[in-house]
PDB file of N, CA and C in Angstrom:
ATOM      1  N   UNK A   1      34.767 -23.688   2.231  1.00  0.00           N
ATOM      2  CA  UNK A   1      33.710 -23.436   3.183  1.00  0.00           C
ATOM      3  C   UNK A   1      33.680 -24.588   4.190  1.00  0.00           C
ATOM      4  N   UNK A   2      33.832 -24.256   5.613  1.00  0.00           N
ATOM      5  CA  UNK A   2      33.501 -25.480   6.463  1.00  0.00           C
ATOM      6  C   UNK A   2      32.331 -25.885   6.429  1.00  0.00           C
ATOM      7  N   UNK A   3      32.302 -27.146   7.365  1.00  0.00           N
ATOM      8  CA  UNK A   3      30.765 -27.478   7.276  1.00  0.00           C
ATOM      9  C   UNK A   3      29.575 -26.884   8.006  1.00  0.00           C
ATOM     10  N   UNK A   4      30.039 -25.910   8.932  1.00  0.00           N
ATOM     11  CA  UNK A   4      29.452 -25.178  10.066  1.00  0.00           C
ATOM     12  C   UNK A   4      28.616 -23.728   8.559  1.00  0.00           C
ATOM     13  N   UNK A   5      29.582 -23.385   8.294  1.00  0.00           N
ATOM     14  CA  UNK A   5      29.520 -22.506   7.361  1.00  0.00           C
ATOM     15  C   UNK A   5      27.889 -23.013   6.125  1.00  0.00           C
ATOM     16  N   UNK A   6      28.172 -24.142   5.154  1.00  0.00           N
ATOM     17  CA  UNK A   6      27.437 -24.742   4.643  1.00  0.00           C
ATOM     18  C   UNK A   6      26.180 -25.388   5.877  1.00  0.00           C
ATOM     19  N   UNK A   7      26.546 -25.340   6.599  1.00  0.00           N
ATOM     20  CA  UNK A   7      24.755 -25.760   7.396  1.00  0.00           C
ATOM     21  C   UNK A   7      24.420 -24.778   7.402  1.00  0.00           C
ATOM     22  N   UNK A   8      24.831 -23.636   7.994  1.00  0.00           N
ATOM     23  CA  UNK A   8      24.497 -21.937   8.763  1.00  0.00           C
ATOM     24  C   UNK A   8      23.646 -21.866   6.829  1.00  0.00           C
ATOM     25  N   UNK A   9      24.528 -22.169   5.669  1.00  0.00           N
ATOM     26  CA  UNK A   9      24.151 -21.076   4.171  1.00  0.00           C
ATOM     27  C   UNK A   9      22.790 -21.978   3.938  1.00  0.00           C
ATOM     28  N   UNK A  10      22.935 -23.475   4.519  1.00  0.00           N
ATOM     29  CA  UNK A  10      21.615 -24.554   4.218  1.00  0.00           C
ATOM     30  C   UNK A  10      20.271 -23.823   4.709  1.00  0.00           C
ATOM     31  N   UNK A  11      20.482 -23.565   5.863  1.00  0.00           N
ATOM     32  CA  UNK A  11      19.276 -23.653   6.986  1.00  0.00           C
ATOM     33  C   UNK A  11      18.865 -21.703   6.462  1.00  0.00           C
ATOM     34  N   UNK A  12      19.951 -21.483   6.236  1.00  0.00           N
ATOM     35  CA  UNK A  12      19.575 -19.776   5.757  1.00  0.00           C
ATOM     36  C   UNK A  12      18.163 -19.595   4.798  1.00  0.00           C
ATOM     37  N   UNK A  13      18.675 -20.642   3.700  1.00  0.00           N
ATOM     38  CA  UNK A  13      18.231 -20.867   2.544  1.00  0.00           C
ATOM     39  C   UNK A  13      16.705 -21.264   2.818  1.00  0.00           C
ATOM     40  N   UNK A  14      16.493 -22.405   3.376  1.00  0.00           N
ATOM     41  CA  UNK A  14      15.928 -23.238   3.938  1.00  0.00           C
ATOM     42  C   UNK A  14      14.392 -22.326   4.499  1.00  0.00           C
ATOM     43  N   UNK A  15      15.242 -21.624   5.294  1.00  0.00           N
ATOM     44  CA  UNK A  15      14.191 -20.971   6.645  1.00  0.00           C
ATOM     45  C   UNK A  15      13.668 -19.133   5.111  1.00  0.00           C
ATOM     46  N   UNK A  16      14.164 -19.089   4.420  1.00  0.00           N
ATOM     47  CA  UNK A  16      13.924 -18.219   3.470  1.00  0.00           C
ATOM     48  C   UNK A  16      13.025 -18.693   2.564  1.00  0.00           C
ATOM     49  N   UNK A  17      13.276 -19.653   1.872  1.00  0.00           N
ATOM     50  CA  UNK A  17      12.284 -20.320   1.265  1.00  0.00           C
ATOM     51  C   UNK A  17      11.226 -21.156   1.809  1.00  0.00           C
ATOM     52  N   UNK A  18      11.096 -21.299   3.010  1.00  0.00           N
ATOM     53  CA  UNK A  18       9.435 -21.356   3.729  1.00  0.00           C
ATOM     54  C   UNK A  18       8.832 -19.873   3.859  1.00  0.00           C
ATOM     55  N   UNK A  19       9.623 -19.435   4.337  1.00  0.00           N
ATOM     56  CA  UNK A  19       9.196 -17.764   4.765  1.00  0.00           C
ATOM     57  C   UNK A  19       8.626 -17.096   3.470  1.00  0.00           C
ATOM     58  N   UNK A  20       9.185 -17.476   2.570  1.00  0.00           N
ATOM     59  CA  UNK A  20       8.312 -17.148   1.218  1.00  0.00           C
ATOM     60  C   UNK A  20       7.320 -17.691   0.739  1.00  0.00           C
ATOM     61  N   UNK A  21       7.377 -18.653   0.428  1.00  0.00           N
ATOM     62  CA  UNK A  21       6.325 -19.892   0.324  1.00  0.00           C
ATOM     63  C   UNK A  21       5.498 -19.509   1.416  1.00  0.00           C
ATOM     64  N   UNK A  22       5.139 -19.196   2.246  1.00  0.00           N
ATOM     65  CA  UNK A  22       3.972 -19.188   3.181  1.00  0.00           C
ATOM     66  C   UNK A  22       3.799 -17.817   3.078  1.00  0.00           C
ATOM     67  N   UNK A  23       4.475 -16.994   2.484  1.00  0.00           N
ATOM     68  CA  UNK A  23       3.957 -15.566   2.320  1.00  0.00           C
ATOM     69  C   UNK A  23       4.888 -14.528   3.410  1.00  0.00           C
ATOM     70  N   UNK A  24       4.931 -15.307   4.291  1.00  0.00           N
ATOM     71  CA  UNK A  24       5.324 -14.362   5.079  1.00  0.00           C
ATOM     72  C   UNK A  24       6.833 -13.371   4.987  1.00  0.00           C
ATOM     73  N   UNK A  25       7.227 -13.683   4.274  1.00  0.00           N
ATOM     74  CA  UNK A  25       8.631 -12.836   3.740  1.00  0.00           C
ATOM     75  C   UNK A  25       7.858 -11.248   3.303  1.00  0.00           C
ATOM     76  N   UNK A  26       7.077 -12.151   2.285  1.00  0.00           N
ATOM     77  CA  UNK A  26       6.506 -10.709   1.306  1.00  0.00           C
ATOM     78  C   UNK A  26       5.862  -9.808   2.474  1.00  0.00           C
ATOM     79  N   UNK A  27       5.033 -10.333   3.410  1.00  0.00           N
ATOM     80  CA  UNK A  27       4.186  -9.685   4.878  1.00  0.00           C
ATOM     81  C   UNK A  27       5.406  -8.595   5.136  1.00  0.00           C
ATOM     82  N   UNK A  28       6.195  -8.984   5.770  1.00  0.00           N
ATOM     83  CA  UNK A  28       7.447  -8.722   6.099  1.00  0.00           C
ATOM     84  C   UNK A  28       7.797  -7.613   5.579  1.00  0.00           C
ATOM     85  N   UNK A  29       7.934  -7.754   4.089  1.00  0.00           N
ATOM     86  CA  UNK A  29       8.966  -6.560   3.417  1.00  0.00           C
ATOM     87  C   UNK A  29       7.856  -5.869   3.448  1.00  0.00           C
ATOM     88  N   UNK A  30       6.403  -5.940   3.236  1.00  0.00           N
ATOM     89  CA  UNK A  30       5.051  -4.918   2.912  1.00  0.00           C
ATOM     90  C   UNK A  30       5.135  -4.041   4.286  1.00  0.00           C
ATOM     91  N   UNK A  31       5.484  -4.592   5.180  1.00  0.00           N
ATOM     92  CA  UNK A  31       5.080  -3.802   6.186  1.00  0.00           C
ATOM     93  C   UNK A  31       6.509  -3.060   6.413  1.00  0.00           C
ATOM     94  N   UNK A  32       7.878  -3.329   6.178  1.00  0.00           N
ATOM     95  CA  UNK A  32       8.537  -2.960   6.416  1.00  0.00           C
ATOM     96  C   UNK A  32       8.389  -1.216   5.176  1.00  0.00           C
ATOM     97  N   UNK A  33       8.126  -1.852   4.024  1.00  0.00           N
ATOM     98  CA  UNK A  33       7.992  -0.663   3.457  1.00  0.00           C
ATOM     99  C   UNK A  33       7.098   0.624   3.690  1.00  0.00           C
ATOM    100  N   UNK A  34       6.092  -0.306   4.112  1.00  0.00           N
ATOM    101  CA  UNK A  34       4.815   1.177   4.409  1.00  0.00           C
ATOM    102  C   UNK A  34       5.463   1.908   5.806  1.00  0.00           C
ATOM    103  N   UNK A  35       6.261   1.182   6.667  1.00  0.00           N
ATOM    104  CA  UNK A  35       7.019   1.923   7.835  1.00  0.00           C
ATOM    105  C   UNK A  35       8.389   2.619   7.489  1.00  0.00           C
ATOM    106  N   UNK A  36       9.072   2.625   6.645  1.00  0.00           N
ATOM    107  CA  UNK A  36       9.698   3.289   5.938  1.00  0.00           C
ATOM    108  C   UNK A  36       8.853   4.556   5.417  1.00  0.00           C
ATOM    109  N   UNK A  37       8.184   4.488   4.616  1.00  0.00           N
ATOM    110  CA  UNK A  37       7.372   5.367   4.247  1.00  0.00           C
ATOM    111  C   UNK A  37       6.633   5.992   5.126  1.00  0.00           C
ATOM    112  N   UNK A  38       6.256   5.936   6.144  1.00  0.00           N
ATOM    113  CA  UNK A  38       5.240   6.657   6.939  1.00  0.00           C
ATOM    114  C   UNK A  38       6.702   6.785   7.455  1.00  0.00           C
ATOM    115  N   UNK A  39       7.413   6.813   7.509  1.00  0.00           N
ATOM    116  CA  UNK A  39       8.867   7.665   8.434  1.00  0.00           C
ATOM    117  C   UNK A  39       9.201   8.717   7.460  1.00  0.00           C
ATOM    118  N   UNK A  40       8.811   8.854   6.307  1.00  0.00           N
ATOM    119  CA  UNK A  40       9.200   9.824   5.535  1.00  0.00           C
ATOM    120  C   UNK A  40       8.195  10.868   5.267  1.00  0.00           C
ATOM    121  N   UNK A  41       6.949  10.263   5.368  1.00  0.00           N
ATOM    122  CA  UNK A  41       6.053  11.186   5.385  1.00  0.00           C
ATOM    123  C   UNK A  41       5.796  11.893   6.437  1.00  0.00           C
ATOM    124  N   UNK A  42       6.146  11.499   8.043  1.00  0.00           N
ATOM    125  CA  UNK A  42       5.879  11.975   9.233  1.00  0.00           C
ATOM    126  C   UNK A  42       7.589  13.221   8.958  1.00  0.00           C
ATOM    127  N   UNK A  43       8.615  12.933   8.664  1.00  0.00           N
ATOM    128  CA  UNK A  43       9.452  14.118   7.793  1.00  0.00           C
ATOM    129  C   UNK A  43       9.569  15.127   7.210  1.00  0.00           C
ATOM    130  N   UNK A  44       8.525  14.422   6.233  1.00  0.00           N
ATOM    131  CA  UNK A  44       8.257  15.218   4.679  1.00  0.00           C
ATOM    132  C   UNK A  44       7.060  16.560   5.321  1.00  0.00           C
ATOM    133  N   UNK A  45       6.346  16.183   6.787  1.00  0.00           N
ATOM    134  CA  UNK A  45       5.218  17.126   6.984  1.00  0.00           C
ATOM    135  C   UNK A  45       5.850  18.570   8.000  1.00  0.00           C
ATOM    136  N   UNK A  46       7.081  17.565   8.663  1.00  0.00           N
ATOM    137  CA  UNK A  46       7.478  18.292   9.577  1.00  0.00           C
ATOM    138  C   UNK A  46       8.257  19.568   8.345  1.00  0.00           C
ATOM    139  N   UNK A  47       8.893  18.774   7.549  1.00  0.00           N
ATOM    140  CA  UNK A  47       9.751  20.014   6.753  1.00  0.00           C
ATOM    141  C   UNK A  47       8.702  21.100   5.639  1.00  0.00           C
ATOM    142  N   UNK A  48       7.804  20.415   5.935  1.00  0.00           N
ATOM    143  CA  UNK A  48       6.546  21.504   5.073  1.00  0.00           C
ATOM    144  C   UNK A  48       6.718  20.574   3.530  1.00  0.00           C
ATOM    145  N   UNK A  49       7.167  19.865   3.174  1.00  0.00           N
ATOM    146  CA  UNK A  49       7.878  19.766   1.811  1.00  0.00           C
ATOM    147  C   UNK A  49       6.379  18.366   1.454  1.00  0.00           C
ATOM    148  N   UNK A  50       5.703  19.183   0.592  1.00  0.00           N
ATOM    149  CA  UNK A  50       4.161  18.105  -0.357  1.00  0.00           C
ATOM    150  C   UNK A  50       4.846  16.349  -0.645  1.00  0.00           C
ATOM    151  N   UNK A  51       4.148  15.660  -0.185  1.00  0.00           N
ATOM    152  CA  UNK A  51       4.150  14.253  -0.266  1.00  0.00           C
ATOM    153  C   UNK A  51       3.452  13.980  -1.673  1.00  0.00           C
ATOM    154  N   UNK A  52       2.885  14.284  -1.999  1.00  0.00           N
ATOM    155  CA  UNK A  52       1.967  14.096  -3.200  1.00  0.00           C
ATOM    156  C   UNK A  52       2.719  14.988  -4.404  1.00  0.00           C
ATOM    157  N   UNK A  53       2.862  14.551  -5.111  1.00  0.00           N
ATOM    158  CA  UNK A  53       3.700  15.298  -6.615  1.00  0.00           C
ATOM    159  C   UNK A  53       2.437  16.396  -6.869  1.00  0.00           C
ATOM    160  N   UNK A  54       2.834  16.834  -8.025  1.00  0.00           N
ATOM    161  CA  UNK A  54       1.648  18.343  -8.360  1.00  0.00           C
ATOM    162  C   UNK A  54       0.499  17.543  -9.625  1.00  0.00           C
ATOM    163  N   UNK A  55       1.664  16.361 -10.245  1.00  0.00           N
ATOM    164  CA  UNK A  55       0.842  16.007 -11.378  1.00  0.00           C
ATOM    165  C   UNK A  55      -0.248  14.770 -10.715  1.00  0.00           C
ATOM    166  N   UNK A  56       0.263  14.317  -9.853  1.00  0.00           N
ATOM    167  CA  UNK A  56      -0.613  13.217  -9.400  1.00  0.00           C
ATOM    168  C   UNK A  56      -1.898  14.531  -8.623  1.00  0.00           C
ATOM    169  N   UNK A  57      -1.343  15.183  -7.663  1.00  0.00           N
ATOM    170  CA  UNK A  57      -2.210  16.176  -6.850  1.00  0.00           C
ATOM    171  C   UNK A  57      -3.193  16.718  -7.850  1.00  0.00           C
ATOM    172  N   UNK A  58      -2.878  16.871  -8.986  1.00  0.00           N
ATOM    173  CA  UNK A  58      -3.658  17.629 -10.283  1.00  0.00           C
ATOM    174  C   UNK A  58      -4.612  16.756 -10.750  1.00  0.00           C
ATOM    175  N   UNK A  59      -4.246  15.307 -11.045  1.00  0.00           N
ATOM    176  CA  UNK A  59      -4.824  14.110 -11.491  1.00  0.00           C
ATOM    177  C   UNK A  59      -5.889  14.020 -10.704  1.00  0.00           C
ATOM    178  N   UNK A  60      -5.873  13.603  -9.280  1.00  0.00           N
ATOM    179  CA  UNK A  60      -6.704  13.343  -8.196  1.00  0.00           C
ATOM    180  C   UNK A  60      -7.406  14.567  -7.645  1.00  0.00           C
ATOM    181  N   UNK A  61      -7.496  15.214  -8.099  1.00  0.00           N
ATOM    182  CA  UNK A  61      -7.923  16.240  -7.736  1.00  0.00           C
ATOM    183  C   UNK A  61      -9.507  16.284  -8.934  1.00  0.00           C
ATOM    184  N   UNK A  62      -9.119  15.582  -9.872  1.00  0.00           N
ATOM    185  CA  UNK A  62     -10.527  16.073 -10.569  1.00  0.00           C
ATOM    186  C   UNK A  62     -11.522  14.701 -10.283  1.00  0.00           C
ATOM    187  N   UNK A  63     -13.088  14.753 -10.792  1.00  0.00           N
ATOM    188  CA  UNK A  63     -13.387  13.571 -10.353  1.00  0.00           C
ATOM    189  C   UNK A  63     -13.360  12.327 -11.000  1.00  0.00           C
ATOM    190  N   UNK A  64     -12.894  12.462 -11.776  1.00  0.00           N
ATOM    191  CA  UNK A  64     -12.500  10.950 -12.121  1.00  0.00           C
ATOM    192  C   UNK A  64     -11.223  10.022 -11.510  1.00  0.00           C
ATOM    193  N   UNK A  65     -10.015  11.519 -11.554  1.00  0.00           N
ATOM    194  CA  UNK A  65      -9.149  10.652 -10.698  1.00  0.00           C
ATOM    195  C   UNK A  65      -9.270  10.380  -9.471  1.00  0.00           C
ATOM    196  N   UNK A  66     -10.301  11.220  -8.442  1.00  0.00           N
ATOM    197  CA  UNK A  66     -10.819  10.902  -7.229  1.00  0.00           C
ATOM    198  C   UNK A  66     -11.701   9.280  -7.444  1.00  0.00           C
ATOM    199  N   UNK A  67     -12.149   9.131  -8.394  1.00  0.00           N
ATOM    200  CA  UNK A  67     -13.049   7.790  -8.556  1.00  0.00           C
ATOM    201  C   UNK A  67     -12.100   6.623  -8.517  1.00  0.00           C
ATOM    202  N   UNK A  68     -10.884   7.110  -9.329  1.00  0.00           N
ATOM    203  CA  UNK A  68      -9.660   5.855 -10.066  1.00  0.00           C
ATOM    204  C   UNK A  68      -9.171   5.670  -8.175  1.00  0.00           C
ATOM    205  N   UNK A  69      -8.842   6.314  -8.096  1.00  0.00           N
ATOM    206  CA  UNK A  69      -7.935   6.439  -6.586  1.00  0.00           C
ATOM    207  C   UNK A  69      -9.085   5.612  -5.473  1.00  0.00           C
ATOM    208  N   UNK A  70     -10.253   5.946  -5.824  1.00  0.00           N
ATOM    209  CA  UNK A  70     -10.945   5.639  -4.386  1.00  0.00           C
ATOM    210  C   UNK A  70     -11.479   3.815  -5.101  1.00  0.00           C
ATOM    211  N   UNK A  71     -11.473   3.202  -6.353  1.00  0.00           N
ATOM    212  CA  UNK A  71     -11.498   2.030  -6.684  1.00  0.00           C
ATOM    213  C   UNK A  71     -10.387   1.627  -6.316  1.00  0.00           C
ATOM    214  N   UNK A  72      -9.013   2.118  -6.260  1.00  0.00           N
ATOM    215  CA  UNK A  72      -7.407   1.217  -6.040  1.00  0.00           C
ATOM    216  C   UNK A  72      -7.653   0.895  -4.558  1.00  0.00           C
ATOM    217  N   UNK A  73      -8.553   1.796  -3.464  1.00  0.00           N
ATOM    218  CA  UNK A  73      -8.450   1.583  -2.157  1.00  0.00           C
ATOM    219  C   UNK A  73      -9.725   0.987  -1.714  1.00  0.00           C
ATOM    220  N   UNK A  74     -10.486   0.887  -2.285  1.00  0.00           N
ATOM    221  CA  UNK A  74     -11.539  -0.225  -2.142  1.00  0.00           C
ATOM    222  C   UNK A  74     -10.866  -1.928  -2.673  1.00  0.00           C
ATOM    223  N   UNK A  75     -10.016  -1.688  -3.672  1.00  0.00           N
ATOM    224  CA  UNK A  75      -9.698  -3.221  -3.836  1.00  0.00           C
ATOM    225  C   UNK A  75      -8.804  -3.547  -3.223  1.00  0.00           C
ATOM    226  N   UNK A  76      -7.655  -2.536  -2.657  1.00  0.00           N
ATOM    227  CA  UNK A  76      -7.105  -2.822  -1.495  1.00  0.00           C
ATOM    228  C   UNK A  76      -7.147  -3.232  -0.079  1.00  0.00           C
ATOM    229  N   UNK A  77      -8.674  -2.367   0.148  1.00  0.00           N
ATOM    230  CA  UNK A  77      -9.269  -2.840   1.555  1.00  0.00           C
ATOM    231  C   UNK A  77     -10.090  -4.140   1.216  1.00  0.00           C
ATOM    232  N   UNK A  78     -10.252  -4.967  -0.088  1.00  0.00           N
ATOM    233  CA  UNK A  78     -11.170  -5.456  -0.036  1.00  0.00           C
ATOM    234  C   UNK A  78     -10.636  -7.271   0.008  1.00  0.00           C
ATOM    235  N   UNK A  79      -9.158  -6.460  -0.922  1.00  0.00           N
ATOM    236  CA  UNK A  79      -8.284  -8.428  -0.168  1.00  0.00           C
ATOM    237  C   UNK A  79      -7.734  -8.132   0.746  1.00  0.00           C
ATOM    238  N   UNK A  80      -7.603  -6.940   1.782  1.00  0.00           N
ATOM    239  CA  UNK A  80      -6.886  -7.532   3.236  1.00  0.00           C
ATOM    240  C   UNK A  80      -5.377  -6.602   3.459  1.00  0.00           C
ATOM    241  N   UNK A  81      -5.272  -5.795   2.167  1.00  0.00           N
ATOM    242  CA  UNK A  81      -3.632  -5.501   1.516  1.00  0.00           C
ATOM    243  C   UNK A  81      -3.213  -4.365   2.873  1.00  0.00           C
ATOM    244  N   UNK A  82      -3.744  -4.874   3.743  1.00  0.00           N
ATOM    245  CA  UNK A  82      -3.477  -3.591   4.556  1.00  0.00           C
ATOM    246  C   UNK A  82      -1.722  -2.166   4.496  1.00  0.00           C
ATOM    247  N   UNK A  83      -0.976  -3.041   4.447  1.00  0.00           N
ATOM    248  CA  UNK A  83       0.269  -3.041   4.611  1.00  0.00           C
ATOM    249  C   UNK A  83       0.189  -1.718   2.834  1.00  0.00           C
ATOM    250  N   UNK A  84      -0.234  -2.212   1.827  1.00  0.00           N
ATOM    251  CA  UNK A  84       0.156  -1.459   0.740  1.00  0.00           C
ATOM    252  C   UNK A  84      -1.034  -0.215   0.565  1.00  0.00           C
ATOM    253  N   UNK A  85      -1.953  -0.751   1.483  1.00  0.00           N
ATOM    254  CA  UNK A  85      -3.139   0.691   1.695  1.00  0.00           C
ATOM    255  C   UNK A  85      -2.553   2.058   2.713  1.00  0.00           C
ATOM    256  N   UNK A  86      -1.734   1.013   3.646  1.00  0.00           N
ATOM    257  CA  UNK A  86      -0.959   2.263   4.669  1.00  0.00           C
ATOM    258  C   UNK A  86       0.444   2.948   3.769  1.00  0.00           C
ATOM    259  N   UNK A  87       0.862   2.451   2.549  1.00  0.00           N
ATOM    260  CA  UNK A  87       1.288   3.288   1.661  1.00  0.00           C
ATOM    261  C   UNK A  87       0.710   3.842   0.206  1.00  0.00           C
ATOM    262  N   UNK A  88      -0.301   3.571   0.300  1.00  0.00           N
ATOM    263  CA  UNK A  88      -1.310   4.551  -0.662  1.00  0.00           C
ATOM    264  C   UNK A  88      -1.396   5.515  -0.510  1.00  0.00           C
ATOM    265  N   UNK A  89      -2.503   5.340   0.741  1.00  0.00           N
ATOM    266  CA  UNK A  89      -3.413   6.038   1.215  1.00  0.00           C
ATOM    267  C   UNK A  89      -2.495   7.639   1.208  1.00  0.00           C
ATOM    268  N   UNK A  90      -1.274   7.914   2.097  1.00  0.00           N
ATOM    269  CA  UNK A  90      -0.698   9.274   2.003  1.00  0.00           C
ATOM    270  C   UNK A  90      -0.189   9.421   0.851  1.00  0.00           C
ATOM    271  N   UNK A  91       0.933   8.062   0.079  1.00  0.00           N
ATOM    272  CA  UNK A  91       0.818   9.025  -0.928  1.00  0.00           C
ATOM    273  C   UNK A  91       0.085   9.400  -2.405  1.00  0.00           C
ATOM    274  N   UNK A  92      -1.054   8.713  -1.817  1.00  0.00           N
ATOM    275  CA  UNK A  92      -1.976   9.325  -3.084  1.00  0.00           C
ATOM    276  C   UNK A  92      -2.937  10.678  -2.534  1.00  0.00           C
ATOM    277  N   UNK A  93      -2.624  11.055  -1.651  1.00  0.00           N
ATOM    278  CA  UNK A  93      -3.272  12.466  -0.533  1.00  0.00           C
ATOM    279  C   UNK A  93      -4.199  12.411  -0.246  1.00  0.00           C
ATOM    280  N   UNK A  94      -4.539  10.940  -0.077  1.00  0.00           N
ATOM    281  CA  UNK A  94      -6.070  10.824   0.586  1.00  0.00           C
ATOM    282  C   UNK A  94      -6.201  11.458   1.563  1.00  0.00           C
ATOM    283  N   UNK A  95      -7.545  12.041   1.260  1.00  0.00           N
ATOM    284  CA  UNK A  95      -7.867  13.256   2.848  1.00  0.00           C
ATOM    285  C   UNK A  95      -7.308  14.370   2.622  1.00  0.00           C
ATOM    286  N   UNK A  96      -6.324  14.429   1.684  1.00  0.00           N
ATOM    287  CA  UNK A  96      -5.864  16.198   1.695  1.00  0.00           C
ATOM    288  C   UNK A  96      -6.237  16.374   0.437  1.00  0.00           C
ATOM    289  N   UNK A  97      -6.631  15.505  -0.886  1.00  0.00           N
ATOM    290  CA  UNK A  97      -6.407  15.620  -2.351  1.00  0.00           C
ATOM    291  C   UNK A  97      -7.954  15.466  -2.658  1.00  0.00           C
ATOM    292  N   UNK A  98      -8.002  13.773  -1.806  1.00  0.00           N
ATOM    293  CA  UNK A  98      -9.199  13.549  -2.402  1.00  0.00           C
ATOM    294  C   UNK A  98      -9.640  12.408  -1.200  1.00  0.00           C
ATOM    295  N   UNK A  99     -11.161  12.014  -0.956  1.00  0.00           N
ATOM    296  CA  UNK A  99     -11.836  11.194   0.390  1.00  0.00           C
ATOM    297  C   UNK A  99     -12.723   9.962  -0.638  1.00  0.00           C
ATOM    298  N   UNK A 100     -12.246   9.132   0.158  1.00  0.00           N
ATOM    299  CA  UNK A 100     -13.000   7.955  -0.128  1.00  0.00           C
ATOM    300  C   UNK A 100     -14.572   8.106   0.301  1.00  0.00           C
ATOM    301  N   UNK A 101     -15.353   7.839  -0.855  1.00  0.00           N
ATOM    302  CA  UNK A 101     -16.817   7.790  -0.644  1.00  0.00           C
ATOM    303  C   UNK A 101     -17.617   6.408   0.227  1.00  0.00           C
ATOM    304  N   UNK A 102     -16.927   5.710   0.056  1.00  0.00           N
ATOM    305  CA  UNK A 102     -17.374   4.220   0.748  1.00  0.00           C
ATOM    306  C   UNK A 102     -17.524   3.176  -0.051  1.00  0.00           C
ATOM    307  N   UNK A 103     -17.627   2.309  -0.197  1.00  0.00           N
ATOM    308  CA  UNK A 103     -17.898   1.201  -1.261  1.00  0.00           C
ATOM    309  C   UNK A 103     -19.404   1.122  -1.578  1.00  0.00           C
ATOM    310  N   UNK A 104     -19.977   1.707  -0.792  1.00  0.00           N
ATOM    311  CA  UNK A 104     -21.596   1.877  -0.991  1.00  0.00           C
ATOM    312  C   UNK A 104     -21.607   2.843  -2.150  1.00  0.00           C
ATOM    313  N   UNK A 105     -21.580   4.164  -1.929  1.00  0.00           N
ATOM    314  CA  UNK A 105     -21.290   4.902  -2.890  1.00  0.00           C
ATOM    315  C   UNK A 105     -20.777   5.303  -3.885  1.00  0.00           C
ATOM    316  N   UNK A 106     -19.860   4.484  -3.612  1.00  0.00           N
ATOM    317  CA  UNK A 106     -19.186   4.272  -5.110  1.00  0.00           C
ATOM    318  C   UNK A 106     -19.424   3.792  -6.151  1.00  0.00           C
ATOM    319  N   UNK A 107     -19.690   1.945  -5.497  1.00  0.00           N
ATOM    320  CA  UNK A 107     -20.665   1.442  -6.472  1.00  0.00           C
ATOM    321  C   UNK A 107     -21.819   1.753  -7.177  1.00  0.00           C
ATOM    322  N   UNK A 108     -22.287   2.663  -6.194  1.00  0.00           N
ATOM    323  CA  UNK A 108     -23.444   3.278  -6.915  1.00  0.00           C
ATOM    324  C   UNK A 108     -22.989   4.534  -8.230  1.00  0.00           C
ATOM    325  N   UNK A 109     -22.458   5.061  -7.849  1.00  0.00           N
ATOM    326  CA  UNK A 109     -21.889   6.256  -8.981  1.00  0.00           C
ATOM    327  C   UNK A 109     -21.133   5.638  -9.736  1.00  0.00           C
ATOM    328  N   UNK A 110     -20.653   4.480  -9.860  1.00  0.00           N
ATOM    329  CA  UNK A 110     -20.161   3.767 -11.178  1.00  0.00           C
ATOM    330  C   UNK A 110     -21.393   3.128 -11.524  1.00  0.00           C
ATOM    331  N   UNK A 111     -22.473   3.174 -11.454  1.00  0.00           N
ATOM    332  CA  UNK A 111     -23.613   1.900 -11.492  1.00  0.00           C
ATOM    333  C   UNK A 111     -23.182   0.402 -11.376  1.00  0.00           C
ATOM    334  N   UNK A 112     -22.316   0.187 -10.401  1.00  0.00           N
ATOM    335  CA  UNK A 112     -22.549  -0.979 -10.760  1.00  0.00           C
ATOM    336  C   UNK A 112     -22.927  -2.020  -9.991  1.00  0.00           C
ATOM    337  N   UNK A 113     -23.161  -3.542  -9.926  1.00  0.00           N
ATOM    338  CA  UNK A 113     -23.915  -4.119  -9.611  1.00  0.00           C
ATOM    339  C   UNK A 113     -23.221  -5.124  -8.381  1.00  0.00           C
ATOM    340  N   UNK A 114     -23.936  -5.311  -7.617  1.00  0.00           N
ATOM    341  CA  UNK A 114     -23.168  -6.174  -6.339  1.00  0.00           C
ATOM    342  C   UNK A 114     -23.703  -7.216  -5.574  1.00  0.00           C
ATOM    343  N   UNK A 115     -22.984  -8.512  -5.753  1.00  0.00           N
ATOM    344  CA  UNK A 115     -23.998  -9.541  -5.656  1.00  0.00           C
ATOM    345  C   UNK A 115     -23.256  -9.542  -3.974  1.00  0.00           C
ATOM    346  N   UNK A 116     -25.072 -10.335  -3.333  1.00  0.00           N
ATOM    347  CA  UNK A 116     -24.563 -10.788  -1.878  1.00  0.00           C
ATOM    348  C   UNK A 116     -24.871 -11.866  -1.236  1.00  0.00           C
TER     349      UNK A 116
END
């Protein structure tokens, strides 16, 4: 390996492991994935062909799994996860399966308690 070669594999390394360490790699691949995915789902609608499986669609469909589903996207919206909510959200069929009640309401129909 020349030395041009070994600086170029140093600084590779280098500029990868800050990019991780500060998070921003993971930013990166999160968003790269939910845009992948919303390219398949903007696909998947044109060809008529269900984004949502039948057993998950079946699951979420009753109300408890509407409850389970609408807690995963409240704790998602609630650290910031934007990037893994824009791949939830379709394919868990939010809006076609099942609608988020709000965090107001929710909490309330789980009873539970919320400090402020």
């Amino acid at each position: 390996m020349s030395i041009e070669e070994e600086e170029d594999a140093s600084l590779k390394e280098l500029v990868t492991k800050t990019l991780h360490n500060k998070g921003v790699l993971g930013k990166i691949q999160a968003q790269l994935r939910a845009s992948v995915f919303l390219a398949l789902e903007d696909e998947f609608k044109d060809k008529n062909i269900p984004l949502v499986s039948t057993s998950a669609r079946k699951l979420l469909g009753t109300p408890e799994g509407a409850t389970a589903a609408a807690l995963i996207q409240d704790f998602l919206q609630c650290l910031g996860l934007e990037f893994s909510l824009a791949v939830f959200a379709p394919e868990s069929g939010h809006s076609t399966v099942w609608s988020f009640p709000g965090t107001e309401a929710l909490t309330s129909n789980l009873s539970l308690r919320t400090e402020k």
